[in-house]
PDB file of N, CA and C in Angstrom:
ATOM      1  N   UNK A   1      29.545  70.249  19.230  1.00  0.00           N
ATOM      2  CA  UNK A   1      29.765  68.958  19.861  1.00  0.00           C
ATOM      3  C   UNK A   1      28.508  68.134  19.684  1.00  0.00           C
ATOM      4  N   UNK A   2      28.560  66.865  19.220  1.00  0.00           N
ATOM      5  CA  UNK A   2      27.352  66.029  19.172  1.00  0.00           C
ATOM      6  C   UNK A   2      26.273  65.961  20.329  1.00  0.00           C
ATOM      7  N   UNK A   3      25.488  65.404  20.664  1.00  0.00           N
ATOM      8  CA  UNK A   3      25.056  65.337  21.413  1.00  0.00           C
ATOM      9  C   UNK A   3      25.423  64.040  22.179  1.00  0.00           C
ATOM     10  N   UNK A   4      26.125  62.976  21.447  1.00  0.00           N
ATOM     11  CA  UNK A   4      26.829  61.543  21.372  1.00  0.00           C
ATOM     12  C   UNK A   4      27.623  61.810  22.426  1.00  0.00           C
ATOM     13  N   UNK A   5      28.846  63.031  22.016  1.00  0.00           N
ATOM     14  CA  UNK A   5      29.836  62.934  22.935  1.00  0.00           C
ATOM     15  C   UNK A   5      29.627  63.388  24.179  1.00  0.00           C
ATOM     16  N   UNK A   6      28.468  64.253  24.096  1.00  0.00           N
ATOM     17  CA  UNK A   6      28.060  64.800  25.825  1.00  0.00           C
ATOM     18  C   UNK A   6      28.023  64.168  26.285  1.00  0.00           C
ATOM     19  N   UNK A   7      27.033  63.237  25.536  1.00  0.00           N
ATOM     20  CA  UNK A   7      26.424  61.960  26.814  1.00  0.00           C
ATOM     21  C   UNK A   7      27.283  61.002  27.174  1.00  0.00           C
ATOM     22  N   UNK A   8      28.420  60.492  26.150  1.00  0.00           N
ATOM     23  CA  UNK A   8      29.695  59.551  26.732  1.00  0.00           C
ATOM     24  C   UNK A   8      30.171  60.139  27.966  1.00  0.00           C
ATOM     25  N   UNK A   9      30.625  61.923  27.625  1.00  0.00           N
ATOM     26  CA  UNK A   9      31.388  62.397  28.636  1.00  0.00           C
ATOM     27  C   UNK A   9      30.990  62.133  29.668  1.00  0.00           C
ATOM     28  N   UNK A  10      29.931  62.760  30.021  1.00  0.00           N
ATOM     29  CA  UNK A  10      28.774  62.824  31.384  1.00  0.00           C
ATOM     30  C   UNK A  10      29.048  61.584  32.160  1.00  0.00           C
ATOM     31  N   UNK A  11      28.729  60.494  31.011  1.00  0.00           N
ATOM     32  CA  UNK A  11      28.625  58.996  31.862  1.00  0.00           C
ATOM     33  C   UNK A  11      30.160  58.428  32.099  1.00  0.00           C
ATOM     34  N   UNK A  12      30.980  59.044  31.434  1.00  0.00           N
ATOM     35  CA  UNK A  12      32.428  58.726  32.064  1.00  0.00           C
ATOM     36  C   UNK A  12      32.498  59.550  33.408  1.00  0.00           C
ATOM     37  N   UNK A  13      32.135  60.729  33.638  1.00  0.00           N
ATOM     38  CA  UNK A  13      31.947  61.225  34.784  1.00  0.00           C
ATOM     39  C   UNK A  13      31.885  60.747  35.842  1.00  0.00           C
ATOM     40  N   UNK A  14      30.094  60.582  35.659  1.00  0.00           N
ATOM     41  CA  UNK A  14      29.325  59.818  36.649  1.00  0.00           C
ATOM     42  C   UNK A  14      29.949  58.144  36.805  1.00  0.00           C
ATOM     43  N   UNK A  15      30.921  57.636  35.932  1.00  0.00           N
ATOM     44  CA  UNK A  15      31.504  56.553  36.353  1.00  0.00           C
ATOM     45  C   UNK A  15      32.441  56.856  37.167  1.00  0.00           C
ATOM     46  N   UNK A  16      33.299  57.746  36.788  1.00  0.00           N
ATOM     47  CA  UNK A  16      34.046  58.598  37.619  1.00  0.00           C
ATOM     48  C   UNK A  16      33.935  58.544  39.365  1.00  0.00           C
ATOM     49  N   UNK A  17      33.018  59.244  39.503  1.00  0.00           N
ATOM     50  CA  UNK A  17      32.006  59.943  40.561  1.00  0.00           C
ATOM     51  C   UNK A  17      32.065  57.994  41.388  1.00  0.00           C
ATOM     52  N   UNK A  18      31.311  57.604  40.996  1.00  0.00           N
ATOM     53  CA  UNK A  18      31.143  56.506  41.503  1.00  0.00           C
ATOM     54  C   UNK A  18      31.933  55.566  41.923  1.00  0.00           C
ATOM     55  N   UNK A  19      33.118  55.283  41.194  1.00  0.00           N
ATOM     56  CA  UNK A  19      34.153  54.524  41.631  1.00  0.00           C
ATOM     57  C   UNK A  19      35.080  55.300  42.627  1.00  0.00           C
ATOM     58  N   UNK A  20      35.195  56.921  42.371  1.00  0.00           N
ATOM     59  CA  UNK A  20      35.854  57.272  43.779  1.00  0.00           C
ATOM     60  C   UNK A  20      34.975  56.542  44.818  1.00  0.00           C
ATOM     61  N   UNK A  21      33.363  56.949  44.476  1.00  0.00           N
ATOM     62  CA  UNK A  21      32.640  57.063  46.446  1.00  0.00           C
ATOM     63  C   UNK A  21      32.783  55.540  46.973  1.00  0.00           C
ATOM     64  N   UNK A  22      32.720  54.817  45.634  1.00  0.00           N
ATOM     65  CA  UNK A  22      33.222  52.956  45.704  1.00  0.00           C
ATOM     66  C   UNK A  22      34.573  52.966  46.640  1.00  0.00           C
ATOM     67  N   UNK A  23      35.677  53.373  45.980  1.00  0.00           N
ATOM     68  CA  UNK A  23      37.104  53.414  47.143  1.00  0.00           C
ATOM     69  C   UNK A  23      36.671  54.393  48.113  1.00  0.00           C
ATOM     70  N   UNK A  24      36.557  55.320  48.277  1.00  0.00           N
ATOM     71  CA  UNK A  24      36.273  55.899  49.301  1.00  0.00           C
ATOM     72  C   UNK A  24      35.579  54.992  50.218  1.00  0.00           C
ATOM     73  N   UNK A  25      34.667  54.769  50.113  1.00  0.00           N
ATOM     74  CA  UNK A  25      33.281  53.562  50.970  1.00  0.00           C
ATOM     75  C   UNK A  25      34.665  52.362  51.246  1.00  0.00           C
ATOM     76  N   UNK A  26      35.182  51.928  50.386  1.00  0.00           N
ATOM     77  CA  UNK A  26      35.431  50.605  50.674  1.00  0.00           C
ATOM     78  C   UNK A  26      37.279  50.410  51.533  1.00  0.00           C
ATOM     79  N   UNK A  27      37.369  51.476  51.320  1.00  0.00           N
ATOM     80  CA  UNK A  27      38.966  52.135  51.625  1.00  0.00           C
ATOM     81  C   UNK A  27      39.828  51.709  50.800  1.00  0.00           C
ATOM     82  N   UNK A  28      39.404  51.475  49.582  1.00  0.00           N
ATOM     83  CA  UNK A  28      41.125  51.805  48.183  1.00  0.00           C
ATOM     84  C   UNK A  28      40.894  52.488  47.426  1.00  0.00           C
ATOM     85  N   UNK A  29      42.609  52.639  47.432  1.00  0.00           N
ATOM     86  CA  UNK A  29      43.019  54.073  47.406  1.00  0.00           C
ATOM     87  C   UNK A  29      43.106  54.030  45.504  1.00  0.00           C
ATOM     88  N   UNK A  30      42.807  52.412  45.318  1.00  0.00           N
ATOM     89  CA  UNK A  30      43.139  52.293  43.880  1.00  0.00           C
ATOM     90  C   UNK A  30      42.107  52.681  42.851  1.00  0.00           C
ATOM     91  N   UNK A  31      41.056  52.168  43.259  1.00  0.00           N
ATOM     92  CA  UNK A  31      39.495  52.797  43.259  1.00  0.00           C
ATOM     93  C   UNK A  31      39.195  54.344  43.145  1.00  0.00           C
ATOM     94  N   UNK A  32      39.420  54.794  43.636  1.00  0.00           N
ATOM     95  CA  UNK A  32      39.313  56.066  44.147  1.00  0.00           C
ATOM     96  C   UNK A  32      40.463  57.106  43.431  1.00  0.00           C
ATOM     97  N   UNK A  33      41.300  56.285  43.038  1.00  0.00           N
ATOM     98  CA  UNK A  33      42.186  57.640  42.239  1.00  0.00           C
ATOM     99  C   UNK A  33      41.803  56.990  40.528  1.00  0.00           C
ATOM    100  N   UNK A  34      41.345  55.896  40.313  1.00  0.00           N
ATOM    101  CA  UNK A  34      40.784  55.433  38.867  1.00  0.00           C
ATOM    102  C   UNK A  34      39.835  56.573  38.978  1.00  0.00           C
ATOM    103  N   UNK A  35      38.850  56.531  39.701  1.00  0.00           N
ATOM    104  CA  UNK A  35      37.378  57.396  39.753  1.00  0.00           C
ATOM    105  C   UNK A  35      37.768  58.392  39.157  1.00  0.00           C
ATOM    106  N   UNK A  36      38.857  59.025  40.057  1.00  0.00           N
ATOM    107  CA  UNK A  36      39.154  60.763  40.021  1.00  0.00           C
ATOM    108  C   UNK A  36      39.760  60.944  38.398  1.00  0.00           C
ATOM    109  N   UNK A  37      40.653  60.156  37.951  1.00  0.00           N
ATOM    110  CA  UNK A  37      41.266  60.092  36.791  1.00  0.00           C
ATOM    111  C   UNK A  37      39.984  59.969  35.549  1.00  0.00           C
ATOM    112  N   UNK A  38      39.377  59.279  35.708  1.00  0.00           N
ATOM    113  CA  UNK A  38      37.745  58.769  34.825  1.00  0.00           C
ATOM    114  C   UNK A  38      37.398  60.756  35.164  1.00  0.00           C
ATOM    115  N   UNK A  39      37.100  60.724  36.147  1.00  0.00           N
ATOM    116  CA  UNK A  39      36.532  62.560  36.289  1.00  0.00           C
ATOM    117  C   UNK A  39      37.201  63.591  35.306  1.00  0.00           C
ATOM    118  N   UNK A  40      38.781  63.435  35.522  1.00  0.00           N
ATOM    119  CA  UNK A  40      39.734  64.060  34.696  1.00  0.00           C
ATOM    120  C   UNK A  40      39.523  63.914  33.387  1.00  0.00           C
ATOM    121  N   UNK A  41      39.605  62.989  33.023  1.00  0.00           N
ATOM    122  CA  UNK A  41      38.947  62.277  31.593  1.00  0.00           C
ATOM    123  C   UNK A  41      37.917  62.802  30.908  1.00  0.00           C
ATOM    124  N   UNK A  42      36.813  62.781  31.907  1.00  0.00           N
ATOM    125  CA  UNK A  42      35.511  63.115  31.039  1.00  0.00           C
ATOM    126  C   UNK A  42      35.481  64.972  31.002  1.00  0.00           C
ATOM    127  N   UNK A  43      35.853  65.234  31.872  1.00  0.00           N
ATOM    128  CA  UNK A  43      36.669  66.872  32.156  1.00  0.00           C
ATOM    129  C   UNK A  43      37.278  67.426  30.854  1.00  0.00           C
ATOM    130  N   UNK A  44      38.243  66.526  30.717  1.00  0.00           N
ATOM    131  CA  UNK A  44      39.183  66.891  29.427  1.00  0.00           C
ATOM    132  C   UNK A  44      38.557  66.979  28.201  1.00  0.00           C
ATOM    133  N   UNK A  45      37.642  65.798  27.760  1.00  0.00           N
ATOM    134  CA  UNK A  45      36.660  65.522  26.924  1.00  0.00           C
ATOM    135  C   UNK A  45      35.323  66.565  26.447  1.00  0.00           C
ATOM    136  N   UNK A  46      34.978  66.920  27.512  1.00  0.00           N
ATOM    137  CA  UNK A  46      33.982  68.022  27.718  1.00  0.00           C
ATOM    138  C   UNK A  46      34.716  69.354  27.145  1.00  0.00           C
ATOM    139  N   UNK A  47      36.335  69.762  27.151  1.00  0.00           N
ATOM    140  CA  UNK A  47      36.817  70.810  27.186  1.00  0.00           C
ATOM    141  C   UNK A  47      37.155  70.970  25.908  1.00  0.00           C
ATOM    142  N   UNK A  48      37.336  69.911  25.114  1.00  0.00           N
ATOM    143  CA  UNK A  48      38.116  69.815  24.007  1.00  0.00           C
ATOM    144  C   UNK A  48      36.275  70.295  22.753  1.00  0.00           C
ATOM    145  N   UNK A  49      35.534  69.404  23.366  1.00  0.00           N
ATOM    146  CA  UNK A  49      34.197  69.411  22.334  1.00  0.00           C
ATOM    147  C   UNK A  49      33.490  70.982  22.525  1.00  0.00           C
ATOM    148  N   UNK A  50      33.638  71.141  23.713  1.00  0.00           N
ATOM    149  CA  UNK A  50      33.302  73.285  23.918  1.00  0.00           C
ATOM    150  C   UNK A  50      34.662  73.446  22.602  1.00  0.00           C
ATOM    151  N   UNK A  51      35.845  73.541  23.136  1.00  0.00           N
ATOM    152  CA  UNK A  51      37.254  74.140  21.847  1.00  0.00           C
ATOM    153  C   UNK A  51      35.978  74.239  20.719  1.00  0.00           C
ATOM    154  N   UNK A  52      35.878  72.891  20.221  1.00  0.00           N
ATOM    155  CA  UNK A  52      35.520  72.960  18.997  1.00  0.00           C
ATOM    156  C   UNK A  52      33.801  73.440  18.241  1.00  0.00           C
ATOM    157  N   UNK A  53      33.412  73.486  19.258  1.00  0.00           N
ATOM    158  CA  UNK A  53      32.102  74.644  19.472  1.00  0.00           C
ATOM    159  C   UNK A  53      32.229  75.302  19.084  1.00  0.00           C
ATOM    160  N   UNK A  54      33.042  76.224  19.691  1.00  0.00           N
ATOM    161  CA  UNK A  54      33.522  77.742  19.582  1.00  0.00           C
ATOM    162  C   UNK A  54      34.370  77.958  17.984  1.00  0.00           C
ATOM    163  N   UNK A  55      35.290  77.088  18.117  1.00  0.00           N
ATOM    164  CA  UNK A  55      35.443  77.386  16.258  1.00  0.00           C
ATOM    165  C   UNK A  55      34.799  77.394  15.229  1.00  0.00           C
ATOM    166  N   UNK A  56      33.581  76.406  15.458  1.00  0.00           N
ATOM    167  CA  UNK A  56      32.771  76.527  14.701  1.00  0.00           C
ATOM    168  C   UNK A  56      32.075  77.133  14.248  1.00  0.00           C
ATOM    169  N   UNK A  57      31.554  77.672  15.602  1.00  0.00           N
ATOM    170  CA  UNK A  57      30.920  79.393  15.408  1.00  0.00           C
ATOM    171  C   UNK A  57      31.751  80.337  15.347  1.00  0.00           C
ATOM    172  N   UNK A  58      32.871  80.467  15.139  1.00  0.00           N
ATOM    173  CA  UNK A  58      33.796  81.572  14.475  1.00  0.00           C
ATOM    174  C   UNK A  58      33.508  81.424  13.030  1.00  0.00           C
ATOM    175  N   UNK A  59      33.507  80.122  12.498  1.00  0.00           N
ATOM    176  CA  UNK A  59      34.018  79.875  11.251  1.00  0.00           C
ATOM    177  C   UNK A  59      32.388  79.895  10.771  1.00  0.00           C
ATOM    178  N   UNK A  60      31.492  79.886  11.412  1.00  0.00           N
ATOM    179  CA  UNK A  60      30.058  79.721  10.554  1.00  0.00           C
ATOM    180  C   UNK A  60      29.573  81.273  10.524  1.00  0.00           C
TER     181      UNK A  60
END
């Protein structure tokens, strides 16, 4: 995995992270499930670039 895509992931995260504690703090609910979904996101992202880690070092 690049080092590119870590750092997108991470900061989709931490955008993540932030717009829940934003709805949370502010009370919407719309806010706050974007956040969690952005979390999911960068989650998914992170999971897929390990996948392809690991093949790589099969295949190297």
């Amino acid at each position: 995995m690049s080092l590119e895509d870590r750092a997108k992931a991470t900061a989709k995260n931490l955008e993540g992270k932030a717009q829940e504690a934003m709805g949370e703090f502010t009370g919407d609910p719309e806010d706050k499930a974007e956040g969690k979904a952005k979390q999911a996101e960068a989650e998914l992202r992170q999971t897929v670039e390990n996948i392809k880690d690991e093949v790589k070092k099969s295949i190297d």
